[in-house]
Protein backbone atom coordinates (compact mmCIF):
# COMPACT_ATOMS: atom_id res chain seq x y z
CA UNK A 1 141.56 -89.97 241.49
CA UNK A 2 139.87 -92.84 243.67
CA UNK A 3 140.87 -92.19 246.51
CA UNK A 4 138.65 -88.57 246.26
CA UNK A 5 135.88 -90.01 244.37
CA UNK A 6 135.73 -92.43 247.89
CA UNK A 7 136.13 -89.25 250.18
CA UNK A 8 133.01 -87.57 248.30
CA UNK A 9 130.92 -90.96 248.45
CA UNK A 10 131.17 -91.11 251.92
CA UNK A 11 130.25 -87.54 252.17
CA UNK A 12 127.11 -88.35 250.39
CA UNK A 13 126.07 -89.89 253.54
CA UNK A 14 124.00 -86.57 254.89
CA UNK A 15 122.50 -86.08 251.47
CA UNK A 16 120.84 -89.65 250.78
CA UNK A 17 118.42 -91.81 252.31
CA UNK A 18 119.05 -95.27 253.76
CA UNK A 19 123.00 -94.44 252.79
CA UNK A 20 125.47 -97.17 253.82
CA UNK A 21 128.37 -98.55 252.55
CA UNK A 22 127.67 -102.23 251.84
CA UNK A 23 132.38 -103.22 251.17
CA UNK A 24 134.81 -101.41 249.78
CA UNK A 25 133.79 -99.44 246.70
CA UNK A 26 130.16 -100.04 247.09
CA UNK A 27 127.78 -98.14 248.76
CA UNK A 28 123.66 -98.75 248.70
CA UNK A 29 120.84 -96.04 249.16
CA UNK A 30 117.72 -94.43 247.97
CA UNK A 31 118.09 -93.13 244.71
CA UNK A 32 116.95 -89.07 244.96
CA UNK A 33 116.51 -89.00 241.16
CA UNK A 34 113.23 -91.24 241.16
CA UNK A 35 112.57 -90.90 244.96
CA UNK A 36 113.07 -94.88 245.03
CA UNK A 37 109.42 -95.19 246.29
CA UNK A 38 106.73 -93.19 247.69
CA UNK A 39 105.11 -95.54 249.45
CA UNK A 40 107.80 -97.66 250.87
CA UNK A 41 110.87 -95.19 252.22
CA UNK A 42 113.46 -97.93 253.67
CA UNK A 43 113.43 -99.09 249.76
CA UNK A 44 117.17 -98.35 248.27
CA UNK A 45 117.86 -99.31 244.83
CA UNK A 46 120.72 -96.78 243.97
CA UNK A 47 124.45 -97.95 244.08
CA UNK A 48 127.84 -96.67 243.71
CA UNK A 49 130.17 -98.66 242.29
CA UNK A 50 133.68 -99.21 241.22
CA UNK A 51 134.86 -100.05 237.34
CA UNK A 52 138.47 -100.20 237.15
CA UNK A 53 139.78 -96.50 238.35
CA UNK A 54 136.60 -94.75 239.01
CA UNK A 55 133.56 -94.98 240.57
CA UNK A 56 129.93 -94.80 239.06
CA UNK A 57 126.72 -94.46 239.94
CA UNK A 58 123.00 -97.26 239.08
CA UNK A 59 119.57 -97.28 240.48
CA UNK A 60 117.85 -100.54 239.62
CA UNK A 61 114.66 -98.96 239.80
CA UNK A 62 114.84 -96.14 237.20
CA UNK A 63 117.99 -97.59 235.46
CA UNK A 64 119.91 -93.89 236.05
CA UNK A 65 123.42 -94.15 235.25
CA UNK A 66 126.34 -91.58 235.72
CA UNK A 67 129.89 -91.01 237.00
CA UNK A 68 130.33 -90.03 240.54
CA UNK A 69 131.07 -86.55 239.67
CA UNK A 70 127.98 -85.89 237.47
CA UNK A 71 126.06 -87.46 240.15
CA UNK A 72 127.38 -85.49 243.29
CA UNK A 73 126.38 -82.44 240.82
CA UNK A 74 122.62 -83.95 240.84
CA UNK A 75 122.19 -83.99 244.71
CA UNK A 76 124.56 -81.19 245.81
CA UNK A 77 125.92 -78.19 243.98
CA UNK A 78 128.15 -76.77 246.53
CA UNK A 79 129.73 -80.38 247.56
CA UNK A 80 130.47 -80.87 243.78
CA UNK A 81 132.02 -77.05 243.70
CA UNK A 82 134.26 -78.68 246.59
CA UNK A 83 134.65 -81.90 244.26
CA UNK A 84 136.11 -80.60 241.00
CA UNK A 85 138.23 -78.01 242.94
CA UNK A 86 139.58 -80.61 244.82
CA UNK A 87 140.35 -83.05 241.85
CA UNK A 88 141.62 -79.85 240.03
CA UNK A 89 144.32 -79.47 243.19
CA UNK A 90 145.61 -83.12 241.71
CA UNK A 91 146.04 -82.27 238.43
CA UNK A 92 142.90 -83.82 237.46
CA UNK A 93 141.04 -81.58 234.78
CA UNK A 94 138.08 -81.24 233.00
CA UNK A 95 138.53 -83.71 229.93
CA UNK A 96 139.14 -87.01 231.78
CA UNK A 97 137.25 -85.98 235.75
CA UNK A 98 134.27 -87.20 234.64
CA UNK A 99 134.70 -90.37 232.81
CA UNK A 100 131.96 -91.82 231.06
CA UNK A 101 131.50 -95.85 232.07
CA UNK A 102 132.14 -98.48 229.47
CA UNK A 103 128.17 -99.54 229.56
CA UNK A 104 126.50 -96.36 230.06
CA UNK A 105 124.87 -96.24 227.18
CA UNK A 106 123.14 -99.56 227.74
CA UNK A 107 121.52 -97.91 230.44
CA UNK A 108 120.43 -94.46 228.61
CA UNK A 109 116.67 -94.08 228.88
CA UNK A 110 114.09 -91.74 227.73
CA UNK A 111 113.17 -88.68 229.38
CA UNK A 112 110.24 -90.31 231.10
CA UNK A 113 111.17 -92.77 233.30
CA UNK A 114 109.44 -96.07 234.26
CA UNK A 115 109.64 -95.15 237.83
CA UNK A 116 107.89 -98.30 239.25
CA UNK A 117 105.57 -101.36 237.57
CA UNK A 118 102.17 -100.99 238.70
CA UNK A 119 102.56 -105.10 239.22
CA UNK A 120 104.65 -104.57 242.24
CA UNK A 121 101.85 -101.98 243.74
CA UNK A 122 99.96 -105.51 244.84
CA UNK A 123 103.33 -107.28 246.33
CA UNK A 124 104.95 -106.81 249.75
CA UNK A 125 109.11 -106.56 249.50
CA UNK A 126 111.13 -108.69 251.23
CA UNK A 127 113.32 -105.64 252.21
CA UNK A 128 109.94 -104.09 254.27
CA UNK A 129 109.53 -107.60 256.22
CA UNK A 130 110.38 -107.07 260.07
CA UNK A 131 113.01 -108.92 261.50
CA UNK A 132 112.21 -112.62 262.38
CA UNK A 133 109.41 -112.82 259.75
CA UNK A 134 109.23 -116.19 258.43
CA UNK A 135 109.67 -115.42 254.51
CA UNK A 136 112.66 -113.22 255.45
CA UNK A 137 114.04 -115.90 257.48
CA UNK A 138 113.18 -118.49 253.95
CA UNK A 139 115.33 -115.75 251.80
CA UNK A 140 118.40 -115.85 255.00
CA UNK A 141 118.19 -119.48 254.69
CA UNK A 142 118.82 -119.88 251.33
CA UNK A 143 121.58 -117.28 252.15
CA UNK A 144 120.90 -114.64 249.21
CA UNK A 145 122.58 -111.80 249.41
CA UNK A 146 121.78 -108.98 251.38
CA UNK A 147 121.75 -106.38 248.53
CA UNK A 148 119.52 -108.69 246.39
CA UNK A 149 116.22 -108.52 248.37
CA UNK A 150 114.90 -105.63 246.85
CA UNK A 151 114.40 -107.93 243.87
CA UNK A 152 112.57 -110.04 245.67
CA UNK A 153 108.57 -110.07 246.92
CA UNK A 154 106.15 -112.14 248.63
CA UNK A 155 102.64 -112.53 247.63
CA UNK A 156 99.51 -113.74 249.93
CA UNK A 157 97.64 -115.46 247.64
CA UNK A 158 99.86 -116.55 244.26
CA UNK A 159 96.91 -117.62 242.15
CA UNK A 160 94.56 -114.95 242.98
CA UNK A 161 97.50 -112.15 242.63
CA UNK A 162 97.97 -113.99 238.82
CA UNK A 163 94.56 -113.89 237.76
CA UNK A 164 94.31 -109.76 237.99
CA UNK A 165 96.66 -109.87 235.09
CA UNK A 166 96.27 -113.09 233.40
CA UNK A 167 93.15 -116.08 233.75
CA UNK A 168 95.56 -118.94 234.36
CA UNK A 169 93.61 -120.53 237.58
CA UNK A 170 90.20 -121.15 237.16
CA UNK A 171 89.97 -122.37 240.75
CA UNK A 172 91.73 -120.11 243.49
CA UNK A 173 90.75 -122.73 246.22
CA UNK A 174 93.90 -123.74 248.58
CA UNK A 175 95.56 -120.70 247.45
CA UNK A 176 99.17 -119.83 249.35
CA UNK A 177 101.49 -117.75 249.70
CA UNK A 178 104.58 -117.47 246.94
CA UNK A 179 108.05 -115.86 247.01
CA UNK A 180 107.55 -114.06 243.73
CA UNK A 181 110.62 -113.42 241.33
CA UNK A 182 109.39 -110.02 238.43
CA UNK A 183 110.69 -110.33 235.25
CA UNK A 184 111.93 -107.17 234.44
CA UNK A 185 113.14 -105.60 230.86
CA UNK A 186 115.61 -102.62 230.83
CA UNK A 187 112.92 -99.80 231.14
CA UNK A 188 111.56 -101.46 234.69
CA UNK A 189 108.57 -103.27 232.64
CA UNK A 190 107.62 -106.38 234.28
CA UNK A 191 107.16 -109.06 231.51
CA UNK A 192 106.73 -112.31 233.53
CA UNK A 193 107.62 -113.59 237.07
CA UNK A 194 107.88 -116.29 238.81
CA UNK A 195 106.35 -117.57 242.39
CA UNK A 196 108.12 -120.17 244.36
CA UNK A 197 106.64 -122.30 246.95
CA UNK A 198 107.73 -122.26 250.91
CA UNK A 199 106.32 -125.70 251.75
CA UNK A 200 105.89 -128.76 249.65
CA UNK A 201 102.46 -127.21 247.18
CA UNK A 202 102.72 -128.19 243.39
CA UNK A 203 104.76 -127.09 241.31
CA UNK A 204 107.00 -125.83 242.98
CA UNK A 205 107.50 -123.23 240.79
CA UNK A 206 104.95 -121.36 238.62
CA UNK A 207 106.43 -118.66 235.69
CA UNK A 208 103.74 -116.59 234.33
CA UNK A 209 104.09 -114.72 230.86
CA UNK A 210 102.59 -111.68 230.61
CA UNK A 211 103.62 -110.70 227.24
CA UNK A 212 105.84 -113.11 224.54
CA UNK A 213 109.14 -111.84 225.39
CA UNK A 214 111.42 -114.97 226.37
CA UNK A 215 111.43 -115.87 229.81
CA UNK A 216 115.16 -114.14 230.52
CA UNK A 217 115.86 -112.66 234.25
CA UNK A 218 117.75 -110.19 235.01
CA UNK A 219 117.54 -107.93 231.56
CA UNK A 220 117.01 -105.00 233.97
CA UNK A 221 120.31 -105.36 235.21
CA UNK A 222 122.89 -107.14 232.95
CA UNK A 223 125.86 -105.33 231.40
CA UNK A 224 126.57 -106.28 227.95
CA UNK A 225 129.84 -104.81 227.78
CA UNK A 226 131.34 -107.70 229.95
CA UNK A 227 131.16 -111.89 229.75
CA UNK A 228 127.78 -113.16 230.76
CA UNK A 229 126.47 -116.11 232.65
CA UNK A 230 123.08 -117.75 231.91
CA UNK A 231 122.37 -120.26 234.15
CA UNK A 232 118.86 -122.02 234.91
CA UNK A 233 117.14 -120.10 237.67
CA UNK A 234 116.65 -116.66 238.92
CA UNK A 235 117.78 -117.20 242.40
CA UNK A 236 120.92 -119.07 241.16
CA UNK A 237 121.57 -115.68 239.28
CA UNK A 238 121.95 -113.42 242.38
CA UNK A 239 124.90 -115.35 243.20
CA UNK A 240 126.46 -114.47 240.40
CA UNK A 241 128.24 -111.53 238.72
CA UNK A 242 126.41 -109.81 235.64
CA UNK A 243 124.41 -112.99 235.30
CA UNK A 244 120.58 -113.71 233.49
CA UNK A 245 118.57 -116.69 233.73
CA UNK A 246 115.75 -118.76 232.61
CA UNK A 247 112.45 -120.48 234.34
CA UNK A 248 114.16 -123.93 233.61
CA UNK A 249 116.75 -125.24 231.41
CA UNK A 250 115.43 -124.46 227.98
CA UNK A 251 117.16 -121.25 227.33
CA UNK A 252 115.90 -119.12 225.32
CA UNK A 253 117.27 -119.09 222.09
CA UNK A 254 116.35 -115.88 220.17
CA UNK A 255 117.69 -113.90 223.21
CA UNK A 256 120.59 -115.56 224.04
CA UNK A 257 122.01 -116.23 220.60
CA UNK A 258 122.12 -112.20 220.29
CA UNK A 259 124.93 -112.80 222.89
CA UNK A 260 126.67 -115.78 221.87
CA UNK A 261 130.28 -114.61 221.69
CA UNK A 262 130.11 -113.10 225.47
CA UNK A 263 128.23 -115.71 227.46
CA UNK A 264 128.99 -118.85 229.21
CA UNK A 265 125.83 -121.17 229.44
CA UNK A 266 126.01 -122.35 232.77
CA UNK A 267 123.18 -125.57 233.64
CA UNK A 268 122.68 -127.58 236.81
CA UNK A 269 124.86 -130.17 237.51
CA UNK A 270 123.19 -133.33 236.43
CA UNK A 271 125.53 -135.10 234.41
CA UNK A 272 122.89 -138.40 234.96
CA UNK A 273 119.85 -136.35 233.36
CA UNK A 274 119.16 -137.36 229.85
CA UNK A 275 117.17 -134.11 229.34
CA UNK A 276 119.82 -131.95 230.70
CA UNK A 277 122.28 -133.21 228.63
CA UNK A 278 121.02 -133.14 225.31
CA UNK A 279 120.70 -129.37 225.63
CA UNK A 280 124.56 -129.28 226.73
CA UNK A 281 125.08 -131.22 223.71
CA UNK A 282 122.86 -129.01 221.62
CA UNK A 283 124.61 -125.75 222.96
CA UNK A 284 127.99 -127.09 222.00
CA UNK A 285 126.69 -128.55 218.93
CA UNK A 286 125.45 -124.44 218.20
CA UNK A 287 129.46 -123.44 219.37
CA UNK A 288 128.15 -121.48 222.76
CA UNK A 289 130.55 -121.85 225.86
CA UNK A 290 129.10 -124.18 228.41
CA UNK A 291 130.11 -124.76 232.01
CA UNK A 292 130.38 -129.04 232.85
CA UNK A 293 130.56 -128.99 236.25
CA UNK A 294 134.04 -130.97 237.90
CA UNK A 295 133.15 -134.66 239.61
CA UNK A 296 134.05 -132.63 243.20
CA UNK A 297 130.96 -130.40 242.85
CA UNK A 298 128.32 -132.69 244.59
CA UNK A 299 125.53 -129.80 244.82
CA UNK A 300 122.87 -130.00 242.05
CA UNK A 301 122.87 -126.32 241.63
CA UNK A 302 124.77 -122.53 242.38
CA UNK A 303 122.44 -121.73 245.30
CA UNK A 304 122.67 -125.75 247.15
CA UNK A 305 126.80 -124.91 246.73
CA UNK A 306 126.39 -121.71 248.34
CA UNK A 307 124.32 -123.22 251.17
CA UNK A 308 127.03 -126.02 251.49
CA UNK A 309 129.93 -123.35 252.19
CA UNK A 310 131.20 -122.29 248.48
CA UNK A 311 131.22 -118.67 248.16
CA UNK A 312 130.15 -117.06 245.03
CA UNK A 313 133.50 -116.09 244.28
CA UNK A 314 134.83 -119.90 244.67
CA UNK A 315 131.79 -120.58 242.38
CA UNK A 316 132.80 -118.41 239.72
CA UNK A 317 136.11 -119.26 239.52
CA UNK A 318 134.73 -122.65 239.31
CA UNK A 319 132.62 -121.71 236.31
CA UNK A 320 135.59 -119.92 234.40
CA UNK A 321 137.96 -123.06 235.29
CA UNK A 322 135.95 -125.84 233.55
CA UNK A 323 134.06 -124.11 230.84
CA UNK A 324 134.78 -125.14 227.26
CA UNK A 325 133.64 -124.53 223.84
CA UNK A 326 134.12 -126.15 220.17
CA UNK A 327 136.28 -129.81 220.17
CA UNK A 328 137.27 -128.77 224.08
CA UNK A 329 133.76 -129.39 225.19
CA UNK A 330 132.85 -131.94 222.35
CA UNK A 331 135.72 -134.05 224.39
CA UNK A 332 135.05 -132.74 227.60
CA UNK A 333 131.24 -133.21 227.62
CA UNK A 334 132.08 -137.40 226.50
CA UNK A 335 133.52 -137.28 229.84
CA UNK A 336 131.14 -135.05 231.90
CA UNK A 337 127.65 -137.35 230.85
CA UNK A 338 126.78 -140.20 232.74
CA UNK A 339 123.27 -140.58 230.79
């Protein structure tokens, strides 16, 4: 029953850290099973969640995943005595109380769990900035959601912080600060990341490998069980639901061809750019689902549409509405270029 898995939620309010309910059906805190961090205690990774008729539970930092039920069991023993009885009272019983989710198993993990990259150790969260710091004010700018800054860090010094792990600047002189974007895979390993420039120092961006793994964002989150969007760059992604991206517009194609059948490739809007579209072409050409964005989307990309008053749901919708795949997009994409 929802409306009692929503009754106990709320309840967990006296049992977990940072608790608070973020809209209906979703509630944010720090996840007790990993501690969420020693070091930093306003961090709060751990959501619950609504999937169709029942709620579940997800830390992004250890990837736990469980139904409400199983989960009120973890922190409280007596409130989840109170649960079942009270779910037993409905008619509710023991074979179908504690639903497994649909993707739970693509977020099973070993018994030892990565609890925290040792990469972030010499990063400062976004979430820990005090109000009216400037970087925090960059990310509130750019208006990214609230419940996306704990995937987001800053960094003092971007090429000095990159040459611990990897010699890629043999000069550190005129080194700045970076937002910095970790590459995560499913276990919580960091893999690559990316640091973005406040002010106008070249590149703007810099992606660093730290392994061979294609450069994909947002593997630590993504639920394969449901349609996909790949789209260019990681901040685009946090606007969008169950979304990965790339450091640029040459998708990886080992990774993403695994998923073919369940994602929509989704590039900037840049109908004009020669480069951009002969990758369309070569997606459509390979029979992927692509996203050509209408003539009355001005905005280059998800995050400048956000910024201009589209809300991610508007986007989306968007995305679904003029996406096309075999002859569809063959014809539609004649239409679409302007290189």
């Amino acid at each position: 029953m929802l409306f009692i898995d929503t009754k106990y939620a709320n309840m967990l309010n006296t049992y977990l850290r940072n608790f608070k309910q973020k809209k209906d059906y979703l509630w944010n805190f720090s996840c007790p099973i990993c501690g969420d961090s020693s070091s930093n205690k306003t961090k709060a990774r751990g959501y619950i969640y609504r999937k169709k008729h029942d709620l579940f539970v997800k830390c992004h930092n250890c990837s736990y995943g469980a139904n409400i039920g199983n989960f009120i069991k973890e922190v409280s023993a007596p409130l989840y005595d109170e649960y079942t009885l009270e779910r037993y009272k409905t008619g509710t019983n023991k074979h179908n109380s504690h639903k497994k989710p649909d993707n739970f198993d693509m977020f099973k993990q070993e018994t030892t769990l990565v609890l925290k990259d040792s990469f972030l150790d010499d990063l400062t969260p976004i979430e820990s900035l005090p109000s009216g710091h400037p970087v925090l004010e960059y990310v509130k700018q750019r208006k990214i959601p609230e419940n996306k800054f704990s995937l987001l860090y800053v960094t003092a010094g971007f090429k000095s912080l990159t040459n611990k792990f990897t010699l890629k600047f043999t000069d550190e002189k005129n080194d700045h600060p970076r937002l910095v974007i970790p590459f995560m895979d499913q276990h919580g390993k960091v893999f690559a990341y990316q640091g973005r420039a406040f002010g106008d120092e070249t590149p703007k961006y810099y992606t660093i490998k730290l392994d061979d793994r294609d450069k994909i964002y947002g593997l630590d989150r993504i639920d394969y069980s449901r349609h996909i969007y790949v789209v260019e760059g990681p901040i685009d992604s946090l606007f969008l639901d169950n979304c990965l991206a790339v450091a640029g517009s040459s998708i990886g194609m080992n990774t993403i061809e695994k998923i073919k059948t369940n994602c929509t490739i989704v590039l900037d809007n840049e109908p004009r750019n020669k480069e951009i579209c002969k990758i369309i072409e070569g997606y459509i050409k390979n029979d992927f689902t692509v996203c050509l964005w209408p003539d009355t989307i001005e905005q280059k990309d998800i995050n400048d549409m956000v910024k201009s008053g589209m809300t991610p749901e508007e986007i989306q919708t968007t995305i679904n509405e003029n996406s096309y795949q075999g002859l569809a997009a063959i014809a539609a994409f004649t239409g679409w270029k302007k290189c």
